[in-house]
N, C-alpha and C. Protein backbone atom coordinates (compact mmCIF):
# COMPACT_ATOMS: atom_id res chain seq x y z
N UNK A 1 123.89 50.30 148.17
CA UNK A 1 123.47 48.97 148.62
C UNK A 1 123.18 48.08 147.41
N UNK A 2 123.83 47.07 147.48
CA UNK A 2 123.89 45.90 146.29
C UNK A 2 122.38 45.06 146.53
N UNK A 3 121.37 45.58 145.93
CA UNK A 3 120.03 45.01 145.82
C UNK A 3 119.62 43.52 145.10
N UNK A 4 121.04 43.14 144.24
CA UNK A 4 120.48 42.05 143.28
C UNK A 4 121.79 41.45 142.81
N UNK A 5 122.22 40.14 143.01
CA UNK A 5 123.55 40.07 142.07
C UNK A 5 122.90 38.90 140.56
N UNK A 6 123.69 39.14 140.06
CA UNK A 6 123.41 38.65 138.52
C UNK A 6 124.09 36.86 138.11
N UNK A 7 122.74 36.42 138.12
CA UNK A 7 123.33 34.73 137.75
C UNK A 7 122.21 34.23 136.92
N UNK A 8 123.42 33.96 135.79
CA UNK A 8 122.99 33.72 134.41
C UNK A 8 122.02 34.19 133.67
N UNK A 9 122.93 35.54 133.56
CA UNK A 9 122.08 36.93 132.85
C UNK A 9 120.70 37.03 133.69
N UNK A 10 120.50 36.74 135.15
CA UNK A 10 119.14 37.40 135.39
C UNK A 10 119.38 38.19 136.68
N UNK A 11 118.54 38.92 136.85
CA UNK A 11 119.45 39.59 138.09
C UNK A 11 118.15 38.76 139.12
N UNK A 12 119.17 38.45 140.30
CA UNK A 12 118.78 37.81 142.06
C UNK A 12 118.76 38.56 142.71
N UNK A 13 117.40 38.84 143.24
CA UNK A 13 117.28 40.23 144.41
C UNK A 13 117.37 39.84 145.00
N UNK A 14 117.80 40.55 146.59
CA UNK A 14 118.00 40.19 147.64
C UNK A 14 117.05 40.76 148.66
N UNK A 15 115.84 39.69 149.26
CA UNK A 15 114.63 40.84 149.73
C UNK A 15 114.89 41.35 150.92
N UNK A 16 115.54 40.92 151.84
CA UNK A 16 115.82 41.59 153.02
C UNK A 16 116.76 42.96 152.42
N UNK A 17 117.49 42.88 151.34
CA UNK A 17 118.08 44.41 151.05
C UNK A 17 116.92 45.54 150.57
N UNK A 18 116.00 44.61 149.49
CA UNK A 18 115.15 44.95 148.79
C UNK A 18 114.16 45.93 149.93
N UNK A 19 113.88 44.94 151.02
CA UNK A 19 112.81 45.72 152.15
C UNK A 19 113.67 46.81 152.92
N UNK A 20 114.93 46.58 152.98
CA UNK A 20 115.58 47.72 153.87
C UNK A 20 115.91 49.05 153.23
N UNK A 21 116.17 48.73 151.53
CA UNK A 21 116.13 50.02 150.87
C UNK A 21 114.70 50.47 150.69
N UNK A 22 113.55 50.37 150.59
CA UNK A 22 112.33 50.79 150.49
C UNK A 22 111.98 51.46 152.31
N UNK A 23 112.51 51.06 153.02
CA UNK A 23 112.42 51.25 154.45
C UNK A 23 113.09 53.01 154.83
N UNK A 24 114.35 52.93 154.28
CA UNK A 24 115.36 54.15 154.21
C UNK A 24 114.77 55.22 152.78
N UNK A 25 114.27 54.49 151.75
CA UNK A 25 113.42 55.10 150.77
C UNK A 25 112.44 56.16 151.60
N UNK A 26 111.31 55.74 151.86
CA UNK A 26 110.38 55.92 153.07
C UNK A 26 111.01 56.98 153.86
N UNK A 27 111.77 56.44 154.52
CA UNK A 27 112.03 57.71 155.57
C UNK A 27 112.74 59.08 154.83
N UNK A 28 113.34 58.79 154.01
CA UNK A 28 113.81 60.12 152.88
C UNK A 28 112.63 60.61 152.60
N UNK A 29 111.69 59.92 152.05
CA UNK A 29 110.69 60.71 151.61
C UNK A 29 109.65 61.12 152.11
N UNK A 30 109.52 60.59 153.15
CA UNK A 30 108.14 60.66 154.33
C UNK A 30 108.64 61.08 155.50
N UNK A 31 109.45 61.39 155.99
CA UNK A 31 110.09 61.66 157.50
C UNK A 31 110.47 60.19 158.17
N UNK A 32 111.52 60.83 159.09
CA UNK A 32 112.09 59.01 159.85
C UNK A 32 110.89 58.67 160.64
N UNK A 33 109.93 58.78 160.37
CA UNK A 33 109.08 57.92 161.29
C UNK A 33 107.72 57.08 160.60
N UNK A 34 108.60 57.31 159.93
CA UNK A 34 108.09 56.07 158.25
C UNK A 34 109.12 54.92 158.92
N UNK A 35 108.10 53.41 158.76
CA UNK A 35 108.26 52.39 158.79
C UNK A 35 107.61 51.39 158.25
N UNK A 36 108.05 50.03 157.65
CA UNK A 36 107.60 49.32 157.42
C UNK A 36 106.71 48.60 157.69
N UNK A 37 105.52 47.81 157.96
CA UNK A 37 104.99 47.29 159.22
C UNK A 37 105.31 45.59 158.47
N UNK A 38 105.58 44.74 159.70
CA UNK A 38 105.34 43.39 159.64
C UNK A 38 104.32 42.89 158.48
N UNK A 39 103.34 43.13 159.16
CA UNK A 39 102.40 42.36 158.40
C UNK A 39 102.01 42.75 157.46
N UNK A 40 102.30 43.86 156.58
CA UNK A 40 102.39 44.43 155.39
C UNK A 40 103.49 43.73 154.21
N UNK A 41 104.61 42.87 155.08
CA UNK A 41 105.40 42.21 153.82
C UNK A 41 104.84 41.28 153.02
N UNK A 42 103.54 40.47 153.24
CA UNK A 42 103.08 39.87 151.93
C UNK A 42 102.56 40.70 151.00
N UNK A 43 102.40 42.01 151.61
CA UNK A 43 101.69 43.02 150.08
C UNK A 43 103.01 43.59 149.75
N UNK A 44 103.71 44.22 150.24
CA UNK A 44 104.92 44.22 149.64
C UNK A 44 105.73 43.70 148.65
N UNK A 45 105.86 42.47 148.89
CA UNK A 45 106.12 41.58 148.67
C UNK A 45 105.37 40.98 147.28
N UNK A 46 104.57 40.87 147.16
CA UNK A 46 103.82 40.68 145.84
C UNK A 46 103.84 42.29 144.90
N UNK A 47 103.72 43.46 145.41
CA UNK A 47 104.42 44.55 144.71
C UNK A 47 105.73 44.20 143.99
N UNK A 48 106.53 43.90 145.31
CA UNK A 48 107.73 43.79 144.55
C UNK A 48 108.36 42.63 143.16
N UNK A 49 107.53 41.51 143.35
CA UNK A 49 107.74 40.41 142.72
C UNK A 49 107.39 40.93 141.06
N UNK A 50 106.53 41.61 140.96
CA UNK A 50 105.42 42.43 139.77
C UNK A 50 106.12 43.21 139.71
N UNK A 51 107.12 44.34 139.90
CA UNK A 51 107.97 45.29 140.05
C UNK A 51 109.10 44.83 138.82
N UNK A 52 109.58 43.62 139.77
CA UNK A 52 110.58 42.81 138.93
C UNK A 52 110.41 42.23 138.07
N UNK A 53 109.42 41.91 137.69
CA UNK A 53 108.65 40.80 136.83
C UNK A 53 109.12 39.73 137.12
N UNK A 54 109.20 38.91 138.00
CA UNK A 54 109.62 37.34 138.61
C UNK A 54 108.39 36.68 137.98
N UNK A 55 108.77 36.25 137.43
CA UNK A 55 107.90 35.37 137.13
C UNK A 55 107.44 34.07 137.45
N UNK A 56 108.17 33.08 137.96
CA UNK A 56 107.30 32.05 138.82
C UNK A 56 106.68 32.97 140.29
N UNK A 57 107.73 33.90 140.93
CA UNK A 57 107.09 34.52 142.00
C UNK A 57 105.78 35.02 141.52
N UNK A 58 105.51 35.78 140.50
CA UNK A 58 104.09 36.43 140.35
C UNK A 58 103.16 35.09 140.08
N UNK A 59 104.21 33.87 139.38
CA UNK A 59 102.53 33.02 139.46
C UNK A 59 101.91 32.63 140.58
N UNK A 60 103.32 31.91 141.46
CA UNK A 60 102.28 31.26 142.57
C UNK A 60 102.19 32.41 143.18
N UNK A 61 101.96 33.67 143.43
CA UNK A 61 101.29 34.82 143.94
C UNK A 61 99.73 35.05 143.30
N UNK A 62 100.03 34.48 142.29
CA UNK A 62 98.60 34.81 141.34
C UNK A 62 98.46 36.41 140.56
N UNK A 63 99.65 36.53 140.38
CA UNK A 63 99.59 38.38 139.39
C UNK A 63 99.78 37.78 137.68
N UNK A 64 98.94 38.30 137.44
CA UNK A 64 99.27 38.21 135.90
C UNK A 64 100.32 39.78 135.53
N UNK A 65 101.61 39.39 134.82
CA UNK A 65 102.07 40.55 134.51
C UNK A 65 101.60 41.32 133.39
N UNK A 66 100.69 40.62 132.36
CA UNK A 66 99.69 41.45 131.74
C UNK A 66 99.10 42.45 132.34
N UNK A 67 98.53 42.53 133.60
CA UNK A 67 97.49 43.32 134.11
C UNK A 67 98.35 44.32 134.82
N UNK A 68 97.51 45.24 135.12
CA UNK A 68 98.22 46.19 136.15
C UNK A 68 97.99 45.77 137.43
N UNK A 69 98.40 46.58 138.61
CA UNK A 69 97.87 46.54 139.77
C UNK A 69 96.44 47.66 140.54
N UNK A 70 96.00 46.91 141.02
CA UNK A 70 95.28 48.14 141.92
C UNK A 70 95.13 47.06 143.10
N UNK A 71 95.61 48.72 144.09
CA UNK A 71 96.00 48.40 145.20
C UNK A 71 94.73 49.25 146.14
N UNK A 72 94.28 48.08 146.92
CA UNK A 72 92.89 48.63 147.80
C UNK A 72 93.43 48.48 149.14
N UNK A 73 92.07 49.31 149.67
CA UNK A 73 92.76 49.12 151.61
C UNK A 73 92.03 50.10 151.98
N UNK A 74 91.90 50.59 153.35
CA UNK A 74 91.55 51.16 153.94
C UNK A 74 92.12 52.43 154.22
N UNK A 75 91.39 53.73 154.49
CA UNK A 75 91.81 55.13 154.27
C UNK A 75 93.18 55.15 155.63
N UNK A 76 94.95 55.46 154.66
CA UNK A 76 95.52 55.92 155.90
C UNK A 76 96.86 54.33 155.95
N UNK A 77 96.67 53.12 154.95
CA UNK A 77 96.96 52.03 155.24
C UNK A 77 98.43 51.98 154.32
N UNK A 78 98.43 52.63 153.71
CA UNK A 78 99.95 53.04 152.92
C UNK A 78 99.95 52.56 151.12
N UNK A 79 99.03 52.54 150.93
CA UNK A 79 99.04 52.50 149.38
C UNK A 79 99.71 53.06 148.59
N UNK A 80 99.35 54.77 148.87
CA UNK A 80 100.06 55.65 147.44
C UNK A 80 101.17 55.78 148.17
N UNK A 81 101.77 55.31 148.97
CA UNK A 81 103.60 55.51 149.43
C UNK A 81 103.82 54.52 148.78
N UNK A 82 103.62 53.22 148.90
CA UNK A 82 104.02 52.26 148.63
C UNK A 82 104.59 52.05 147.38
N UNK A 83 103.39 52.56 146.32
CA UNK A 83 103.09 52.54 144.78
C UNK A 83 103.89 53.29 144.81
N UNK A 84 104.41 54.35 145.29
CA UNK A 84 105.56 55.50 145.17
C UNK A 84 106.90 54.60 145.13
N UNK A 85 107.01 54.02 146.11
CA UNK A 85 108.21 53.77 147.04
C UNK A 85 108.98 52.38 145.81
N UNK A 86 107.89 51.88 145.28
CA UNK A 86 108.56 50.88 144.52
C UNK A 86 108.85 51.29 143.03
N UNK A 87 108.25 52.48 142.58
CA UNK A 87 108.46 52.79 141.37
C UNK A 87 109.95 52.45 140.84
N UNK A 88 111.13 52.60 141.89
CA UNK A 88 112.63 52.58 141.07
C UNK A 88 113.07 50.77 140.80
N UNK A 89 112.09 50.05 141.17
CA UNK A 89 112.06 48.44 141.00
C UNK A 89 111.52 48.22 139.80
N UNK A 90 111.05 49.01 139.02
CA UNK A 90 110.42 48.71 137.83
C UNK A 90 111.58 48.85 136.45
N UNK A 91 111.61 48.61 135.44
CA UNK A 91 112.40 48.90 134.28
C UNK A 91 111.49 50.09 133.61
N UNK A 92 112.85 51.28 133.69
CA UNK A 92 111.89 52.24 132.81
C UNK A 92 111.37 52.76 132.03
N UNK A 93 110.70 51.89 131.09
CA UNK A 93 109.66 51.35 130.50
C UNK A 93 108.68 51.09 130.80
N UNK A 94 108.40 50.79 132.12
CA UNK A 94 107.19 49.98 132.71
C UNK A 94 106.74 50.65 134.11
N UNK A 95 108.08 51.73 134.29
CA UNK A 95 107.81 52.96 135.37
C UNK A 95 106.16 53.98 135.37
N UNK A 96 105.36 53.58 136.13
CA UNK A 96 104.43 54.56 136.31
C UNK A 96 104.76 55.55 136.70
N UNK A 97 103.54 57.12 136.20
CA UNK A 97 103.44 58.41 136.98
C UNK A 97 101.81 57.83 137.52
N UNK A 98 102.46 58.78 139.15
CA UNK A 98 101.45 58.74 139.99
C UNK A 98 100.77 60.54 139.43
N UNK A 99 99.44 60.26 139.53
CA UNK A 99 98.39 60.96 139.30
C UNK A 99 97.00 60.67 140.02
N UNK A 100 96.69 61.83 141.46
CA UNK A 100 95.65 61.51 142.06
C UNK A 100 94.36 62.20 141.13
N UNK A 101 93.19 61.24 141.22
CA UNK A 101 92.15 61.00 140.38
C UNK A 101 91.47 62.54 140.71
N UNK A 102 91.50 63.07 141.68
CA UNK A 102 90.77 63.79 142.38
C UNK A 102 91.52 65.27 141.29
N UNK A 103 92.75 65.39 140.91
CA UNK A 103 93.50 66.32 140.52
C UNK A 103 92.55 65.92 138.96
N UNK A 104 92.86 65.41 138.48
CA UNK A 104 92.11 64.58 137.14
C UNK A 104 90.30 65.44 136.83
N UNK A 105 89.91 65.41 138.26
CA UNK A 105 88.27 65.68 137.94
C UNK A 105 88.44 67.60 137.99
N UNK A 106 89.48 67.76 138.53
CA UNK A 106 89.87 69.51 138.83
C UNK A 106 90.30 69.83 137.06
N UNK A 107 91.00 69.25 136.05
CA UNK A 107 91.37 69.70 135.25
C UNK A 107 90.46 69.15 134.41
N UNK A 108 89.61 68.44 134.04
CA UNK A 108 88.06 68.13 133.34
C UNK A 108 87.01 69.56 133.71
N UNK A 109 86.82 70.12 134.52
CA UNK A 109 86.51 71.19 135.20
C UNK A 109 87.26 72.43 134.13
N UNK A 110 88.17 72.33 134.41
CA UNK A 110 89.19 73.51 133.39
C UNK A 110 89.31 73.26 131.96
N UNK A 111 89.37 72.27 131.42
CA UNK A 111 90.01 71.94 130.02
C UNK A 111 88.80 70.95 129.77
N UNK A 112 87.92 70.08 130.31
CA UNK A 112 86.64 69.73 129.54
C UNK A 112 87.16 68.21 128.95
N UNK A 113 86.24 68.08 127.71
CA UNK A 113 86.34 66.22 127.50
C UNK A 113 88.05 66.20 127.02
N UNK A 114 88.77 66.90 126.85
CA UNK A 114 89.90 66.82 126.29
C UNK A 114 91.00 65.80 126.81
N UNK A 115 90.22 65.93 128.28
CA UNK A 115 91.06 65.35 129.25
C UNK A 115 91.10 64.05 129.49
N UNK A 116 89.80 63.36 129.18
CA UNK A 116 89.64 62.31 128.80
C UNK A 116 90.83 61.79 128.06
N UNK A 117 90.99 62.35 127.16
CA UNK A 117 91.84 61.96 125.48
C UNK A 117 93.00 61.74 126.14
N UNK A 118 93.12 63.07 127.02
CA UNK A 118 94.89 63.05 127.49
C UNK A 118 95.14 61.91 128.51
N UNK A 119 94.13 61.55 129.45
CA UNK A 119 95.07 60.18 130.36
C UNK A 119 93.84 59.06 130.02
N UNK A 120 93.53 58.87 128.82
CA UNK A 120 93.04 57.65 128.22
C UNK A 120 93.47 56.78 127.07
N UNK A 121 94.24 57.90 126.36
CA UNK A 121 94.36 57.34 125.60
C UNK A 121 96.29 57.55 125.54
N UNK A 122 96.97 58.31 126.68
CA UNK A 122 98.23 58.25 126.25
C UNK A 122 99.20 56.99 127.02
N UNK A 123 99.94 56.73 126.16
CA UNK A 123 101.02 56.02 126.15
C UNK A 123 101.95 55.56 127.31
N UNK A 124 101.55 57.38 128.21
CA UNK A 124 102.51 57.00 129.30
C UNK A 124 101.38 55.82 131.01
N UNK A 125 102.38 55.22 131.32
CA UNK A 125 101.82 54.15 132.34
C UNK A 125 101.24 54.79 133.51
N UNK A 126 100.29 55.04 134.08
CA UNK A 126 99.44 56.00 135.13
C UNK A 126 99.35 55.17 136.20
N UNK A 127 99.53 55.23 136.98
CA UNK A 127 98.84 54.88 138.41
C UNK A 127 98.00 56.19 138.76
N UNK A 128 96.30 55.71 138.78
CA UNK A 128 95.62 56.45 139.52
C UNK A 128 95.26 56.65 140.69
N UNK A 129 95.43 57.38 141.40
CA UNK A 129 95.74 57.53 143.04
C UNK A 129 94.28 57.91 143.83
N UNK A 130 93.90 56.78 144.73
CA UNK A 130 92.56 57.03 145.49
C UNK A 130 91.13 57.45 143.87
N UNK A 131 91.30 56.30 143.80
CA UNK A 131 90.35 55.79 142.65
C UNK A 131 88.74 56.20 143.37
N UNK A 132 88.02 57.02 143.11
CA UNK A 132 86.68 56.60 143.95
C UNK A 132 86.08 57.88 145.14
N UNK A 133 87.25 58.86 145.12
CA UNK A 133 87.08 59.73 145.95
C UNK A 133 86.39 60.99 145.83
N UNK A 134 86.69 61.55 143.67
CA UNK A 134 86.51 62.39 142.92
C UNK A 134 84.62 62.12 143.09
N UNK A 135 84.68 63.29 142.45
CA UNK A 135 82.89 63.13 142.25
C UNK A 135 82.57 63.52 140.98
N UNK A 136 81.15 63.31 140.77
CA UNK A 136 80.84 63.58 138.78
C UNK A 136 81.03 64.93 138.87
N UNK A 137 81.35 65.46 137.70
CA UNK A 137 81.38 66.73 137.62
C UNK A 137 80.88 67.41 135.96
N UNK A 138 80.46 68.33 136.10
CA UNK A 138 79.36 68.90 135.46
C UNK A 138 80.47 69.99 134.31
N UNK A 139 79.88 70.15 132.79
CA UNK A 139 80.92 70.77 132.25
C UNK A 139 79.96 71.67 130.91
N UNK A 140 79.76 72.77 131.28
CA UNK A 140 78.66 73.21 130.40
C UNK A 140 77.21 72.32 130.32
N UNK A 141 77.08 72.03 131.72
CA UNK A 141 75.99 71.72 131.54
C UNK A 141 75.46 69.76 131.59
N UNK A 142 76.61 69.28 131.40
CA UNK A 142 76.29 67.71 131.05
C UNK A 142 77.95 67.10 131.78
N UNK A 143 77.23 66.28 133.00
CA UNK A 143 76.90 65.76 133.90
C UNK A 143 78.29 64.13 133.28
N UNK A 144 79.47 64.51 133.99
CA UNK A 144 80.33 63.38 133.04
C UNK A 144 80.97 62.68 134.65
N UNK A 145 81.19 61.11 134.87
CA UNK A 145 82.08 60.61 135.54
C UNK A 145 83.07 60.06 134.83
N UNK A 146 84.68 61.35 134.49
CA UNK A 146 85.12 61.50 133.82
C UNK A 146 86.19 60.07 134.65
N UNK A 147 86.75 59.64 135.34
CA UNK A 147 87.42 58.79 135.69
C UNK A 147 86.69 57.10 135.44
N UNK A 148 85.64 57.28 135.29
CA UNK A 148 84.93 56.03 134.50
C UNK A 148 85.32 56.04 133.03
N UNK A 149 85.01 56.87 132.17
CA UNK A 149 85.46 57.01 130.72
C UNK A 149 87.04 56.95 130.81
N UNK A 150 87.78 57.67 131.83
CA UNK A 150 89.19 57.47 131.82
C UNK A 150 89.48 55.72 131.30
N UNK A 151 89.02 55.11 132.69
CA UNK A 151 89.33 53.65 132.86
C UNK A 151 88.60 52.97 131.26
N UNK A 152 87.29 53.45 131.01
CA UNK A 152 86.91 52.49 129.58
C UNK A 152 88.12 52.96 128.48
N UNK A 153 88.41 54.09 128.47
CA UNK A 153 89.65 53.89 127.40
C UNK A 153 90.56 53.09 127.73
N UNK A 154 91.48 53.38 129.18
CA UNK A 154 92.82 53.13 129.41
C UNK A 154 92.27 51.17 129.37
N UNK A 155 91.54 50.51 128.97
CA UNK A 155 90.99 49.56 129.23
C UNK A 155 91.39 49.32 127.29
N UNK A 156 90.57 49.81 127.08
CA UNK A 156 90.72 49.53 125.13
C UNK A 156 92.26 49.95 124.85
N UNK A 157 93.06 51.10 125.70
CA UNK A 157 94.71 50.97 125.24
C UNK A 157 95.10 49.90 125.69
N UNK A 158 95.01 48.91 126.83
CA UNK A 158 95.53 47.84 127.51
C UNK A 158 95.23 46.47 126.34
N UNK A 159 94.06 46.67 125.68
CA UNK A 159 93.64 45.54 124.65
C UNK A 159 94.32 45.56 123.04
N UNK A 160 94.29 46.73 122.84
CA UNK A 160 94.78 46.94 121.39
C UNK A 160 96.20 47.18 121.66
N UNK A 161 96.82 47.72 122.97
CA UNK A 161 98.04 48.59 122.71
C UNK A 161 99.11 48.25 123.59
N UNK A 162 98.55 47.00 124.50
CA UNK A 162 99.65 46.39 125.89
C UNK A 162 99.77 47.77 126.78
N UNK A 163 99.09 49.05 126.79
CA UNK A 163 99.34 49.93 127.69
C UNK A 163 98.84 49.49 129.45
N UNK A 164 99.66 49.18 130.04
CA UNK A 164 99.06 48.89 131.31
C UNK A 164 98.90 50.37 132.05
N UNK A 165 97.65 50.13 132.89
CA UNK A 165 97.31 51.18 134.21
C UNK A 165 97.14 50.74 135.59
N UNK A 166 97.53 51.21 136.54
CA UNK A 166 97.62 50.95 137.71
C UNK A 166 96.79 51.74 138.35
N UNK A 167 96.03 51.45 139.87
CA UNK A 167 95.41 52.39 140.35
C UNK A 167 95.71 51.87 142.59
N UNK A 168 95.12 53.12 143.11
CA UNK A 168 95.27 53.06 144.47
C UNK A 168 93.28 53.20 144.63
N UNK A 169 92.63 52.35 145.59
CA UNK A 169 91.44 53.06 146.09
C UNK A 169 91.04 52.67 147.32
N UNK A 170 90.43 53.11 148.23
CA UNK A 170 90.15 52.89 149.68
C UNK A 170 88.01 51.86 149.37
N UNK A 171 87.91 51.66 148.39
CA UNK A 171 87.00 51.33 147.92
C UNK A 171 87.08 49.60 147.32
N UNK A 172 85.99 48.98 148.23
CA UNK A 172 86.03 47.76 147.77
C UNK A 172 85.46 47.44 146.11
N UNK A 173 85.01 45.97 145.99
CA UNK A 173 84.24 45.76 144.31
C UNK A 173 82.92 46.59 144.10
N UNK A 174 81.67 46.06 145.50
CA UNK A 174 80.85 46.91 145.30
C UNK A 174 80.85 48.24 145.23
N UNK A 175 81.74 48.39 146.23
CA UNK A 175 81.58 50.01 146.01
C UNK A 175 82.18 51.06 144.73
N UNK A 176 83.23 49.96 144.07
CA UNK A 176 83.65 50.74 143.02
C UNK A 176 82.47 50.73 141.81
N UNK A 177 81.53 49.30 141.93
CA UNK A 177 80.81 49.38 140.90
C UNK A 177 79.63 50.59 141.37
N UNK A 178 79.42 50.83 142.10
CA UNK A 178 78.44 51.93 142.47
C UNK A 178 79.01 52.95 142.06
N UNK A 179 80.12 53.29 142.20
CA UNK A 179 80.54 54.46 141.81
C UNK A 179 81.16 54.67 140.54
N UNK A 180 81.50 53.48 139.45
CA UNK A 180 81.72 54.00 138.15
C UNK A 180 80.84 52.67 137.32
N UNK A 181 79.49 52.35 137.65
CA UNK A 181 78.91 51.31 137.45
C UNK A 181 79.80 50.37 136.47
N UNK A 182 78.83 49.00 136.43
CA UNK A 182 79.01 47.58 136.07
C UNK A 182 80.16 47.60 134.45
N UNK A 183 79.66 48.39 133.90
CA UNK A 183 80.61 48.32 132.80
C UNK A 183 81.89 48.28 132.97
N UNK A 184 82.61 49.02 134.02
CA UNK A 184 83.72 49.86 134.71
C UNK A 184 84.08 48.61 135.17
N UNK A 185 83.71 47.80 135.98
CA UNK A 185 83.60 46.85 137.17
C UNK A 185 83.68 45.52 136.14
N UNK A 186 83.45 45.34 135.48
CA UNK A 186 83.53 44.13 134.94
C UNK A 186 85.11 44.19 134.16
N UNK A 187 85.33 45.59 133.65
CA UNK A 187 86.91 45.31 132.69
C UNK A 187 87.79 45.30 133.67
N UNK A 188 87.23 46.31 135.12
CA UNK A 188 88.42 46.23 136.16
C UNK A 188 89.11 44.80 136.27
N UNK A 189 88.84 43.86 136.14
CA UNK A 189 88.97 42.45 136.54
C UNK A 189 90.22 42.29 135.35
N UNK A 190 90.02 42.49 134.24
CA UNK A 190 90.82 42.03 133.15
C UNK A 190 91.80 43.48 132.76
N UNK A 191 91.88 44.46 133.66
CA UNK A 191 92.86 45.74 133.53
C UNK A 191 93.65 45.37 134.87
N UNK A 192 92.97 44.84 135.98
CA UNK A 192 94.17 44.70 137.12
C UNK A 192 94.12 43.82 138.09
N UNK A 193 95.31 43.41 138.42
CA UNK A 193 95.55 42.20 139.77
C UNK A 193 95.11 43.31 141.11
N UNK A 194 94.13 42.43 141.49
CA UNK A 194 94.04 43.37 143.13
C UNK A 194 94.37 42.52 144.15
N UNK A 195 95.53 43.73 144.73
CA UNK A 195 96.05 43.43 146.07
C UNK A 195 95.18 44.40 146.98
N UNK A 196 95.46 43.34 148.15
CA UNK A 196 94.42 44.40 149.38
C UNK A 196 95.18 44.10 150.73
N UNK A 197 94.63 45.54 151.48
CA UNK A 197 94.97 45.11 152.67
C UNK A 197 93.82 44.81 153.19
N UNK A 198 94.21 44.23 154.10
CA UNK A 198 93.08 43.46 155.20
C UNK A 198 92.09 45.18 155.57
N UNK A 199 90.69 44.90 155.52
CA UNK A 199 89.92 45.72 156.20
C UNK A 199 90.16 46.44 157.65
N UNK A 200 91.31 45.78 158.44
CA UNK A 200 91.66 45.63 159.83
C UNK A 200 92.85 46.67 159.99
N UNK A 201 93.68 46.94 158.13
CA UNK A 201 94.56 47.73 158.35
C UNK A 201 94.62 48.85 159.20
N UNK A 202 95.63 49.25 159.81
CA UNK A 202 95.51 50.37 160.77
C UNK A 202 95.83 51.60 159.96
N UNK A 203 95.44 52.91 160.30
CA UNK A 203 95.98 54.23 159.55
C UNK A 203 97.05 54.60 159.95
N UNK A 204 97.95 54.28 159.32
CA UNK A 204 99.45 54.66 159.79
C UNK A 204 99.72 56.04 159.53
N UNK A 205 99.12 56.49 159.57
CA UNK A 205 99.28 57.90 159.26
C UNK A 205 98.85 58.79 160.64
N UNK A 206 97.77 57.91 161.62
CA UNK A 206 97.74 58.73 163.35
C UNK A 206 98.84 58.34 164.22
């Protein structure tokens, strides 16, 4: 399927192809009873624009392509498919690995502050998956919320190093600042564009 034709060296997507290959994407990867929903194409839709890097599309959308994304919503509303589903829209260069946070606090547990080092400070582009779910966890003794220190690095690679990070969480502002306090919460703003779904989203997943 011809997704984009090319005029004057830029490539022109075509979004009705664009939504029907992410649709057939989906059902390859999720079973045929993966579907798109309606009212999900303005988040889509601003995924995809940031995907491509369109750039008047991301302005009047309001995405800075500096920043990453994090994508909020309600438990069940299609986030980490989504963030999945668009990864092959990106140039790969700018391709994230998905990594749920919760797997992250299991190997801090096993391997200790090291881990920190390894998805804070490396190179490759992360989307962190269900941001907010993990809990502190304890490591000889001293008491670390290792996905808070994650984000204050991957925050100082984004400043010194253009490394962008992406994240998924079922967790609004307050609640993220409760859970990786104000320090966390204040760079979130200048590490990522947040898209959301409406509180109303349904769990597409019953």
């Amino acid at each position: 399927m011809q997704l984009y034709t090319i005029q004057d060296n830029k490539k022109i997507y075509d979004s009705a192809a664009c939504f029907h290959y992410l649709n057939e994407a989906g059902k390859a990867q999720y079973g045929q009873n993966f579907q798109l929903q309606r009212e999900d194409h303005s988040i889509i839709m601003k995924l995809l624009l940031y995907a491509i890097k369109d750039e008047d599309g991301c302005r009047e959308s309001n995405i800075d392509l500096r920043k990453g994304i994090l994508l909020s919503g309600p438990v069940g509303c299609g986030k980490t498919s989504l963030m999945n589903l668009v990864r092959p829209f990106f140039d790969p260069d700018r391709r994230h690995l998905m990594k749920p946070a919760r797997d992250i606090t299991f190997e801090f547990i096993k391997d200790g502050y090291q881990v920190i080092h390894k998805y804070g400070k490396s190179s490759n582009i992360y989307c962190f998956d269900d941001l907010g779910i993990e809990q502190n966890i304890k490591h000889f003794g001293n008491e670390c919320n290792t996905m808070a220190e994650i984000l204050l690095s991957r925050y100082d690679h984004l400043i010194y190093s253009k490394v962008l990070t992406h994240g998924t969480t079922n967790l609004n502002a307050n609640e993220l600042e409760a859970m990786y306090g104000n320090r966390v919460r204040s760079r979130l703003r200048e590490m990522f564009n947040l898209i959301s779904f409406p509180a109303s989203a349904k769990d597409k997943r019953k």
